[in-house]
PDB file of N, CA and C in Angstrom:
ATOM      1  N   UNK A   1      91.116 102.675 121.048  1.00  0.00           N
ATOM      2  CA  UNK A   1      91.031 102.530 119.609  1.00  0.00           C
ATOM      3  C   UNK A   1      91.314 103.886 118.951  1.00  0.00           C
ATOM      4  N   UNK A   2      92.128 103.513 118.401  1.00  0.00           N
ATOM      5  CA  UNK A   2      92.482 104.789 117.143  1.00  0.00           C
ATOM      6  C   UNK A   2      91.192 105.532 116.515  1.00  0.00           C
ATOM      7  N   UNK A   3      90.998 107.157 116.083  1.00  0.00           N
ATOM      8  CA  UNK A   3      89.733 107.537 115.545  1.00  0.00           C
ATOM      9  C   UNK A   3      90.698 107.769 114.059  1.00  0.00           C
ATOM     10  N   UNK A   4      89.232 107.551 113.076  1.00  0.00           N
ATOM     11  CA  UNK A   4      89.570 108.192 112.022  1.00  0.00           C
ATOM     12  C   UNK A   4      89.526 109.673 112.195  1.00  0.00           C
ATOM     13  N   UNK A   5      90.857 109.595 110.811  1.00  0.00           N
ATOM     14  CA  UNK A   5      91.058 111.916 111.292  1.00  0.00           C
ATOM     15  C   UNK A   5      89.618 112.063 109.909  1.00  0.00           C
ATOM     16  N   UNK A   6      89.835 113.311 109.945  1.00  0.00           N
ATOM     17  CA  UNK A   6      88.802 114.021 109.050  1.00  0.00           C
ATOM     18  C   UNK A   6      89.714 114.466 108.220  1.00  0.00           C
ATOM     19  N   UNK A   7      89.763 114.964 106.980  1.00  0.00           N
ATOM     20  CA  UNK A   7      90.425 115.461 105.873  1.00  0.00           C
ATOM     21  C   UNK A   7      91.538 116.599 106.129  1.00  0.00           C
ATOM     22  N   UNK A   8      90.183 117.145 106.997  1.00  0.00           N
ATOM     23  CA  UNK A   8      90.870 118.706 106.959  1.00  0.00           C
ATOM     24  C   UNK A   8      91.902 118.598 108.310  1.00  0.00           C
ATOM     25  N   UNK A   9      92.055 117.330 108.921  1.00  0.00           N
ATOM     26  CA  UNK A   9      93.028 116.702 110.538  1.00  0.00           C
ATOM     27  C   UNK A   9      94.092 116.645 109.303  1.00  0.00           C
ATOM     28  N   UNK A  10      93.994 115.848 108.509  1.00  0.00           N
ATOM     29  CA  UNK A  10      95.292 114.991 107.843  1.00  0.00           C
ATOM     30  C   UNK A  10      96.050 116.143 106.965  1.00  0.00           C
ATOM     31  N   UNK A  11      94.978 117.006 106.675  1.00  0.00           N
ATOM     32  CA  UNK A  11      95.803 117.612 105.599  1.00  0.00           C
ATOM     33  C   UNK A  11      97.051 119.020 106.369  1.00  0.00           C
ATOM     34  N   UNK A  12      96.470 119.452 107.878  1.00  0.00           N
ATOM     35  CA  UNK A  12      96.514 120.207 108.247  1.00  0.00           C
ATOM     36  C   UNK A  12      97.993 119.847 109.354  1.00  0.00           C
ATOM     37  N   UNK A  13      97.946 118.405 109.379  1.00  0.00           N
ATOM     38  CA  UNK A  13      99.134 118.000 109.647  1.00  0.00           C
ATOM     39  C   UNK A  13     100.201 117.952 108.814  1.00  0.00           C
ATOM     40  N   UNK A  14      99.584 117.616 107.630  1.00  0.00           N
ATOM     41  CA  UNK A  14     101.027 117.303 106.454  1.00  0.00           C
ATOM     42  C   UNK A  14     101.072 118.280 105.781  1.00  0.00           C
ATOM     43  N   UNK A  15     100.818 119.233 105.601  1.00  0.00           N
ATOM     44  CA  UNK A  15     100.811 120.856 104.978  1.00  0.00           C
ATOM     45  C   UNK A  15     102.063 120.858 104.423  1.00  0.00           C
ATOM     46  N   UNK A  16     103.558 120.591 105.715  1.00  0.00           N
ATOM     47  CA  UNK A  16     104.892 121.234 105.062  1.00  0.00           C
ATOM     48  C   UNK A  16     105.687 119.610 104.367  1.00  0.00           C
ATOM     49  N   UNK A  17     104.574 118.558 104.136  1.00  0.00           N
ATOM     50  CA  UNK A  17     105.040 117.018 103.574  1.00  0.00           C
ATOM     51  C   UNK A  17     104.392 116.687 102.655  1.00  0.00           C
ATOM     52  N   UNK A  18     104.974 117.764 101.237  1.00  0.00           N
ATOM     53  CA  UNK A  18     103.745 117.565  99.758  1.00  0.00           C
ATOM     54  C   UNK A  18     103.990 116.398  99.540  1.00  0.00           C
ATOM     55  N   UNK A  19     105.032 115.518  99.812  1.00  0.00           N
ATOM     56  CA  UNK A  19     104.920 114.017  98.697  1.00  0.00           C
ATOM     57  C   UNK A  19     103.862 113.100  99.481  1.00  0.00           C
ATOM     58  N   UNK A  20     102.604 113.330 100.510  1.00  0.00           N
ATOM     59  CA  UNK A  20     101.805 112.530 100.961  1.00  0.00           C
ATOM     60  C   UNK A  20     100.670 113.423 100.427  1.00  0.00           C
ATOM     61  N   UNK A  21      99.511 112.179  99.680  1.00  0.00           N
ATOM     62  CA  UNK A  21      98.474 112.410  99.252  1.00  0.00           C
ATOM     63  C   UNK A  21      97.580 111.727 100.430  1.00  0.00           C
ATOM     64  N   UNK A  22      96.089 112.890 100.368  1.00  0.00           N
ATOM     65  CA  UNK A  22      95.638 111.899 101.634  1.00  0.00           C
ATOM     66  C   UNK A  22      94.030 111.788 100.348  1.00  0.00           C
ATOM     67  N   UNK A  23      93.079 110.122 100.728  1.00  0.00           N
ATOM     68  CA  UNK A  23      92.294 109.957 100.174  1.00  0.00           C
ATOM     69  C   UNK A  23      91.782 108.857 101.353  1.00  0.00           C
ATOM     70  N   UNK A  24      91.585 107.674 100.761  1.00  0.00           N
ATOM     71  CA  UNK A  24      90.888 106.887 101.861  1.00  0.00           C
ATOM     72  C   UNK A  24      92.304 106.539 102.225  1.00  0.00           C
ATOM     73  N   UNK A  25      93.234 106.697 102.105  1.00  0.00           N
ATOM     74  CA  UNK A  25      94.659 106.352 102.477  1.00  0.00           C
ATOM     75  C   UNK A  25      95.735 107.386 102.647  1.00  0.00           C
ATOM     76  N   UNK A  26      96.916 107.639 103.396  1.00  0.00           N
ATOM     77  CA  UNK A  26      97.712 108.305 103.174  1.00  0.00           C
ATOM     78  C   UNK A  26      98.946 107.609 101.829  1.00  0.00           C
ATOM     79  N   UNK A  27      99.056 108.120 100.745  1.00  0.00           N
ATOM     80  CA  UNK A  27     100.350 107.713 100.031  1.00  0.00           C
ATOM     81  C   UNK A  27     101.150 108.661  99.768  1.00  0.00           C
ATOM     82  N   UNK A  28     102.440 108.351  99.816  1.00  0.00           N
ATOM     83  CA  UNK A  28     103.735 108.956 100.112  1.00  0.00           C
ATOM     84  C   UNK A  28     104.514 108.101  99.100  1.00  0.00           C
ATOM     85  N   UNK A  29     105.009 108.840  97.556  1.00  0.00           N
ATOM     86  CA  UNK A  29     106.156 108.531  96.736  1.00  0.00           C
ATOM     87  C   UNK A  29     107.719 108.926  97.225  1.00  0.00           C
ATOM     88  N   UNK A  30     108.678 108.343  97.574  1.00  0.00           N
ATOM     89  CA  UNK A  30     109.776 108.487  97.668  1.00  0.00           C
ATOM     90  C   UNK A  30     110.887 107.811  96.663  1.00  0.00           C
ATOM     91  N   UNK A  31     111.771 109.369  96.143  1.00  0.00           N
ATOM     92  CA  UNK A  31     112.621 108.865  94.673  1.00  0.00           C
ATOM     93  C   UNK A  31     114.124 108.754  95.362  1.00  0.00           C
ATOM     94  N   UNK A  32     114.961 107.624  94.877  1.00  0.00           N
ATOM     95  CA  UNK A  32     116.255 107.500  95.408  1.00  0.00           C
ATOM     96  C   UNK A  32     117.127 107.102  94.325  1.00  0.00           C
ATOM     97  N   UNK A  33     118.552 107.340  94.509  1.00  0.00           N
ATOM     98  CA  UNK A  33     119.421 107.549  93.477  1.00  0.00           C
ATOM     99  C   UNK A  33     119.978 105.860  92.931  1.00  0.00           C
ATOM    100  N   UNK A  34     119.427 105.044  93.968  1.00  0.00           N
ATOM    101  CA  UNK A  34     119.750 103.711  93.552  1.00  0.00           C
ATOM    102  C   UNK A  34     118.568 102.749  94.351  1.00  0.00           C
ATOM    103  N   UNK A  35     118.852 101.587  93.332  1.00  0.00           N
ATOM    104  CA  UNK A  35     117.719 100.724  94.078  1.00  0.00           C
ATOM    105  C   UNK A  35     118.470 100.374  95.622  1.00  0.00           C
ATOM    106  N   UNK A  36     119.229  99.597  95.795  1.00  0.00           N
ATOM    107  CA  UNK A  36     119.986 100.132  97.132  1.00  0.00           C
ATOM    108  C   UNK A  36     119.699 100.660  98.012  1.00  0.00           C
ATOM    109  N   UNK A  37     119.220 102.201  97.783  1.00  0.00           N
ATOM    110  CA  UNK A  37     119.449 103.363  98.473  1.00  0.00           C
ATOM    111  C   UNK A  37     117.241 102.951  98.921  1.00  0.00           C
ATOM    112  N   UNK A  38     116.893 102.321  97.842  1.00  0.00           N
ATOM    113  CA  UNK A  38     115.421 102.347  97.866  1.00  0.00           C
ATOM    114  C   UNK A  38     115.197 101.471  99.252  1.00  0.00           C
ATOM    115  N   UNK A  39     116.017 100.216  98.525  1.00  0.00           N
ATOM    116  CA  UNK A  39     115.779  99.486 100.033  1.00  0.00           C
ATOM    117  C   UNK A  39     116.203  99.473 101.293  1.00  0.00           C
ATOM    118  N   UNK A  40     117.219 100.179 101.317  1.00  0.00           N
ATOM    119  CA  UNK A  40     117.832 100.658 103.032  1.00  0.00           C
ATOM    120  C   UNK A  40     116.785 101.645 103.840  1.00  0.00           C
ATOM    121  N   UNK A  41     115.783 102.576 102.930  1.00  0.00           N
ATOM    122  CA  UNK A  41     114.666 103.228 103.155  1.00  0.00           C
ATOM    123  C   UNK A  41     113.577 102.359 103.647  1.00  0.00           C
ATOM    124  N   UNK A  42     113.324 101.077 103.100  1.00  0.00           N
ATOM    125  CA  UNK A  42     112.277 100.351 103.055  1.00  0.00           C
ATOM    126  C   UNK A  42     112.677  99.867 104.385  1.00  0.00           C
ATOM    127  N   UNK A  43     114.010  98.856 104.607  1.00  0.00           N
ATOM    128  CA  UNK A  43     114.178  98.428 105.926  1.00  0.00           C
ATOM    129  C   UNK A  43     113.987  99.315 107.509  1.00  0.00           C
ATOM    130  N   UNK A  44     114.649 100.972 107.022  1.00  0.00           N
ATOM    131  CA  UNK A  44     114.774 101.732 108.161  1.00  0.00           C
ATOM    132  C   UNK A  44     113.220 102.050 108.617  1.00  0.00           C
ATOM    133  N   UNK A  45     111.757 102.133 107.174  1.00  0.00           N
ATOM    134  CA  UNK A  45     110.750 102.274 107.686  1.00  0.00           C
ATOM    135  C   UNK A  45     110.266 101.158 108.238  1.00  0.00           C
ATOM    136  N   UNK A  46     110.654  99.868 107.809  1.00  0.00           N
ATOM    137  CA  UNK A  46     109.885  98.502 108.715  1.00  0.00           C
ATOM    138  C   UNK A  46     110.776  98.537 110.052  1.00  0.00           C
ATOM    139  N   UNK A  47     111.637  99.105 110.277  1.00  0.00           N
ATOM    140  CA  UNK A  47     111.815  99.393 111.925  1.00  0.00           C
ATOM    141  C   UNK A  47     111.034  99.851 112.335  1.00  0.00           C
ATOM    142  N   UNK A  48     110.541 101.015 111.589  1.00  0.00           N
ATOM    143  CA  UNK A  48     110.116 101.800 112.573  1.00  0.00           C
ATOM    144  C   UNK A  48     108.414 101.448 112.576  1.00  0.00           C
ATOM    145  N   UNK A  49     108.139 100.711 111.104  1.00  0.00           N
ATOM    146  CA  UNK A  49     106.845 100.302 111.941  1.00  0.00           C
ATOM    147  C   UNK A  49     106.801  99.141 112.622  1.00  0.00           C
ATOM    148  N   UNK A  50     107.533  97.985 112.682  1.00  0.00           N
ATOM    149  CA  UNK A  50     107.682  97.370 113.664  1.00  0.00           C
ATOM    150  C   UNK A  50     107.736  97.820 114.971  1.00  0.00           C
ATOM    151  N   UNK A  51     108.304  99.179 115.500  1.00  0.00           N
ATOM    152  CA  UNK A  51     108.022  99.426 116.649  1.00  0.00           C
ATOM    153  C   UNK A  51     106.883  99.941 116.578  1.00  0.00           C
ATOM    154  N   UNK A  52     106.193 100.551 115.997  1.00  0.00           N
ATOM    155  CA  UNK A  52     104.755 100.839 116.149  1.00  0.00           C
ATOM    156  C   UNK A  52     104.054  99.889 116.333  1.00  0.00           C
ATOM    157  N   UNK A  53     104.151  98.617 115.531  1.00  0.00           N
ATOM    158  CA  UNK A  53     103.194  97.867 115.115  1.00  0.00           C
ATOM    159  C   UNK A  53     102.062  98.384 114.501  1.00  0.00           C
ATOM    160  N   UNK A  54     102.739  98.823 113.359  1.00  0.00           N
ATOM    161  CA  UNK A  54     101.145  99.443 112.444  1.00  0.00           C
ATOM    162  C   UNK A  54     102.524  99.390 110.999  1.00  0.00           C
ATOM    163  N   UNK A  55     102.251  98.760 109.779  1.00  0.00           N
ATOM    164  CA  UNK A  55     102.750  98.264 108.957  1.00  0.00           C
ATOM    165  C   UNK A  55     101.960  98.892 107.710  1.00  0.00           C
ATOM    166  N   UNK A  56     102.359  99.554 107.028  1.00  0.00           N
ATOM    167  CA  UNK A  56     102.460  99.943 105.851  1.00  0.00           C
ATOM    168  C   UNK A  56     102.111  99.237 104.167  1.00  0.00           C
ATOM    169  N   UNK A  57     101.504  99.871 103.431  1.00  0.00           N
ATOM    170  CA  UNK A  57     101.238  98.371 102.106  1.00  0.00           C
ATOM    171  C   UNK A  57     102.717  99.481 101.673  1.00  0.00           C
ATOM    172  N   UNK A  58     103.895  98.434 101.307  1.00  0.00           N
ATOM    173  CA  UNK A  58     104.729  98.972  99.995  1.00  0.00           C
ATOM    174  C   UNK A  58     105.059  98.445  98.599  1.00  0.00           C
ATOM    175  N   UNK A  59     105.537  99.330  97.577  1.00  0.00           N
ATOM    176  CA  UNK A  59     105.514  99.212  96.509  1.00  0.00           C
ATOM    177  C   UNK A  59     106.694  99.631  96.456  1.00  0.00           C
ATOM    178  N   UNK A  60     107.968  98.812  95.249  1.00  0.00           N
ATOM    179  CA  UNK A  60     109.137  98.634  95.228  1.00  0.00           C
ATOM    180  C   UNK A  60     109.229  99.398  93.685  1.00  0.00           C
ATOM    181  N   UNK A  61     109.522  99.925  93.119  1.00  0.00           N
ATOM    182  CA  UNK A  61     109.903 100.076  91.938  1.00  0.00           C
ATOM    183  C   UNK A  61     111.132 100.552  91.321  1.00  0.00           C
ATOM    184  N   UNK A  62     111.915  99.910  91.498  1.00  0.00           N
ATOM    185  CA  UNK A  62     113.881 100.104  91.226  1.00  0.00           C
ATOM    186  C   UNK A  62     114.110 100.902  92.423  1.00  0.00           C
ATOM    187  N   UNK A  63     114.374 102.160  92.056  1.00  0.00           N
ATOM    188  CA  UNK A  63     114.658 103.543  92.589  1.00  0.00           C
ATOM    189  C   UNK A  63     113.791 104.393  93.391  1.00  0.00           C
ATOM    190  N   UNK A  64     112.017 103.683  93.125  1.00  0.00           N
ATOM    191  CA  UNK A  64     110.642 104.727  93.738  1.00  0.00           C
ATOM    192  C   UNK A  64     110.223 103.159  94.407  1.00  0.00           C
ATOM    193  N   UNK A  65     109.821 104.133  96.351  1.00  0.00           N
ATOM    194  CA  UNK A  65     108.987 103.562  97.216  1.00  0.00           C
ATOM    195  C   UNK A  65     108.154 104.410  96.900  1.00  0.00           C
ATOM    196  N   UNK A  66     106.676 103.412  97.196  1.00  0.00           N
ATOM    197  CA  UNK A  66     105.707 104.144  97.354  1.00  0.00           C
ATOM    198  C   UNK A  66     104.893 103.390  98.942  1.00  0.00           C
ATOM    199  N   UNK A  67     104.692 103.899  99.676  1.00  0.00           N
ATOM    200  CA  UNK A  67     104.036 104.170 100.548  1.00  0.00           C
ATOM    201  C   UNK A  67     102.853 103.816 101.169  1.00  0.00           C
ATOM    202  N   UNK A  68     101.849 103.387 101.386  1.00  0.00           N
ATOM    203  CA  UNK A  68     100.354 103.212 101.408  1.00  0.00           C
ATOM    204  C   UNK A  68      99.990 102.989 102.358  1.00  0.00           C
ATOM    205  N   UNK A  69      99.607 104.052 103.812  1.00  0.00           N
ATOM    206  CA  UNK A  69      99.186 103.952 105.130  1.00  0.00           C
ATOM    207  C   UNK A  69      97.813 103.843 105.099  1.00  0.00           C
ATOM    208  N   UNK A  70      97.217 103.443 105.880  1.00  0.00           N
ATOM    209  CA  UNK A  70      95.824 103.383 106.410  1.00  0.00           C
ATOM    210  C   UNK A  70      95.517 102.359 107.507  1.00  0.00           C
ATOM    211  N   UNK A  71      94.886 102.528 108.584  1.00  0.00           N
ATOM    212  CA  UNK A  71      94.374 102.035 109.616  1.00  0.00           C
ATOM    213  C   UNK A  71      93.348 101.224 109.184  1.00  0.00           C
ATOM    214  N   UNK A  72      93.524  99.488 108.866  1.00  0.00           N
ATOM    215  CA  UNK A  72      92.650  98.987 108.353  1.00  0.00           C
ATOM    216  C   UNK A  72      91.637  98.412 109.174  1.00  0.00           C
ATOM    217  N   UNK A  73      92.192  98.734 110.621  1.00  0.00           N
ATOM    218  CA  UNK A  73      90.824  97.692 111.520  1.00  0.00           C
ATOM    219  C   UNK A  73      89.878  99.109 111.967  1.00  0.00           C
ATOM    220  N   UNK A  74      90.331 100.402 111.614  1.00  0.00           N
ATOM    221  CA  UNK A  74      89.648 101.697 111.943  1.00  0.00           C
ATOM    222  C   UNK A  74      88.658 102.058 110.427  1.00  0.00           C
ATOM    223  N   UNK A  75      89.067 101.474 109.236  1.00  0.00           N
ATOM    224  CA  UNK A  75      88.815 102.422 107.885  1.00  0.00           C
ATOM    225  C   UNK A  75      88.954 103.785 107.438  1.00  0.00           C
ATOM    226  N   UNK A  76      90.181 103.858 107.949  1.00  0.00           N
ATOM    227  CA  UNK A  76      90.365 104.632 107.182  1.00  0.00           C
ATOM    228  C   UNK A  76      91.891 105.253 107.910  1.00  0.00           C
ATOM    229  N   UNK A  77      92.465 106.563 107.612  1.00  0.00           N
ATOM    230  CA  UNK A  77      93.861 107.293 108.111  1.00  0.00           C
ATOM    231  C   UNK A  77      93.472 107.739 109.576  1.00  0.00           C
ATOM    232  N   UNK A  78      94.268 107.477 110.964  1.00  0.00           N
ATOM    233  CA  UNK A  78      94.128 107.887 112.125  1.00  0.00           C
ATOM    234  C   UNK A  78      95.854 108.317 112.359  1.00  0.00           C
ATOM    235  N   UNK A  79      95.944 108.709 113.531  1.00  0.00           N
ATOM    236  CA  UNK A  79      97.145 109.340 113.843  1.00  0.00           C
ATOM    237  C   UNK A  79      97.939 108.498 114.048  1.00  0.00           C
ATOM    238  N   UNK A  80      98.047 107.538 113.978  1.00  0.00           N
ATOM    239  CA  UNK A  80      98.961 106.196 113.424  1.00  0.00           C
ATOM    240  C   UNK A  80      99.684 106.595 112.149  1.00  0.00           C
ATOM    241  N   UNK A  81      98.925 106.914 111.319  1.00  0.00           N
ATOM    242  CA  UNK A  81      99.413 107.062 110.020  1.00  0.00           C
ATOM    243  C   UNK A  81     100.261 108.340 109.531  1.00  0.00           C
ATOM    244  N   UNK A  82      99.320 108.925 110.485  1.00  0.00           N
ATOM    245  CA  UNK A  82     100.221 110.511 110.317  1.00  0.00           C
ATOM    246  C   UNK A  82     101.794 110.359 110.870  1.00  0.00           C
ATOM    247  N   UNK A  83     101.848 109.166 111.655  1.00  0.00           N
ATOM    248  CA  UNK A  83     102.770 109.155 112.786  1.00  0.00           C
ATOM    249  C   UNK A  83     103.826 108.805 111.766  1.00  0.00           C
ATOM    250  N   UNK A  84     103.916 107.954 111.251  1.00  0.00           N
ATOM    251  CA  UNK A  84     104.738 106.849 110.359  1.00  0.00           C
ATOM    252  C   UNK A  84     104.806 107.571 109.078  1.00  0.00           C
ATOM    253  N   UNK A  85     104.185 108.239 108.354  1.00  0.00           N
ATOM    254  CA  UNK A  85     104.300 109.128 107.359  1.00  0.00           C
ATOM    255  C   UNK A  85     105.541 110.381 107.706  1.00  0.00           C
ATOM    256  N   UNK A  86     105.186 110.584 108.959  1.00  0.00           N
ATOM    257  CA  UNK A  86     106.253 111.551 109.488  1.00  0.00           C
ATOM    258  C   UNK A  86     107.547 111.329 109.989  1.00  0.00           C
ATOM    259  N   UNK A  87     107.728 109.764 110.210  1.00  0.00           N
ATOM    260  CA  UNK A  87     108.818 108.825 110.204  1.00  0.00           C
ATOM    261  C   UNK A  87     109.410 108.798 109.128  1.00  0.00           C
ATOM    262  N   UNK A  88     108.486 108.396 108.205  1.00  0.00           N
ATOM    263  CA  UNK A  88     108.893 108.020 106.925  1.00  0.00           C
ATOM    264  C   UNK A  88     109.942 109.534 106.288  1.00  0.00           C
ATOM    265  N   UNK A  89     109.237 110.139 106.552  1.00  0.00           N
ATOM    266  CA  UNK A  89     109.703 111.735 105.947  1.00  0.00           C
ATOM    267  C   UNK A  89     111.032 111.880 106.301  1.00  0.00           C
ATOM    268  N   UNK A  90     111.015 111.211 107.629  1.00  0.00           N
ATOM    269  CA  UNK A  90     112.265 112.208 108.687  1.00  0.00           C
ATOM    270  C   UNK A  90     113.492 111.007 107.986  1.00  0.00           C
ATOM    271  N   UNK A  91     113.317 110.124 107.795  1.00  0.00           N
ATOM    272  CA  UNK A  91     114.026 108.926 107.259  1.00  0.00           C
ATOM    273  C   UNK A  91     114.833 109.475 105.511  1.00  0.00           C
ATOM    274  N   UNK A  92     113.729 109.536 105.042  1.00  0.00           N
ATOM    275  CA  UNK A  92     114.189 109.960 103.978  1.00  0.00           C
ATOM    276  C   UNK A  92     114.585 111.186 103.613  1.00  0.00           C
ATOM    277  N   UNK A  93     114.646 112.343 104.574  1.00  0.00           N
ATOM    278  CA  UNK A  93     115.357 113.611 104.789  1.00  0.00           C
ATOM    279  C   UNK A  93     116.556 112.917 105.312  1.00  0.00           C
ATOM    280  N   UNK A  94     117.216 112.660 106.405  1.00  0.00           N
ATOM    281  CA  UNK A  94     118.259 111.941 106.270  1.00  0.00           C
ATOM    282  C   UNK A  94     119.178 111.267 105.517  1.00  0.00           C
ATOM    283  N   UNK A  95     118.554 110.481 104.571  1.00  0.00           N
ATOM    284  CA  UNK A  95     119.093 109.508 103.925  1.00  0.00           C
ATOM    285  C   UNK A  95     119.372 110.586 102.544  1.00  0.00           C
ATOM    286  N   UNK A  96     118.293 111.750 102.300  1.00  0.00           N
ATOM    287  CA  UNK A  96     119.115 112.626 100.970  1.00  0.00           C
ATOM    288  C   UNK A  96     119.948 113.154 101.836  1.00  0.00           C
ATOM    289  N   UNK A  97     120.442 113.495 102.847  1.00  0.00           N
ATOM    290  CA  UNK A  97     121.130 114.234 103.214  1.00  0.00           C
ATOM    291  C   UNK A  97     122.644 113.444 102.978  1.00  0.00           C
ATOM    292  N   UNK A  98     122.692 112.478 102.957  1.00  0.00           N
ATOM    293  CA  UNK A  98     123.735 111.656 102.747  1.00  0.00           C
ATOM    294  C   UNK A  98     123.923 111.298 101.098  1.00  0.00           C
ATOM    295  N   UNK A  99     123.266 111.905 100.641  1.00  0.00           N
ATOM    296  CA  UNK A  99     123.308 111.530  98.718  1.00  0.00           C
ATOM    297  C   UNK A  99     122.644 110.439  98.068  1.00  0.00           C
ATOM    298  N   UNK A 100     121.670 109.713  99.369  1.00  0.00           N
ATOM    299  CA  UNK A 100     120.749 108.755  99.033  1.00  0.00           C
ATOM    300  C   UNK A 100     119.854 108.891  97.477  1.00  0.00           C
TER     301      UNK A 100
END
């Protein structure tokens, strides 16, 4: 079983990944130049939590994903979340890299 991290675990991981806020949840805003561009982000992260099997709450808004990790059978953020947050990151560094 996954442990919950402690504040100072989560924060100390995501130090160089300001767009993740950590609270009883990790959330992560991501801005893209088209809705398009929003959802090819959305699909490439449900790959990748499909291979995890640990699934994400998201929020669609045209052009802005937003994010919402947490380990709900643990209560709270475990290294699951950190994991997929850091997916998420590496995804959407990519995808600006292409003019996303």
């Amino acid at each position: 079983m996954p442990r919950v991290l402690e504040p100072e675990e989560i924060n100390r991981q995501l130090v160089d990944h300001q767009r993740w806020s950590a609270d009883d949840a990790l959330i992560g805003q991501f801005d893209f130049t088209s809705f398009e561009a929003a959802i090819r982000f959305v699909d490439a992260v449900a790959s990748e939590a499909t291979e995890m099997d640990h699934h994400p709450d998201i929020d669609i808004r045209y052009d802005t994903v937003v994010l919402t990790l947490v380990t709900h059978s643990e209560g709270g953020c475990t290294q699951m979340d950190i994991e997929l947050a850091l997916r998420a990151d590496r995804i959407f560094e990519e995808m600006a890299s292409k003019g996303a």
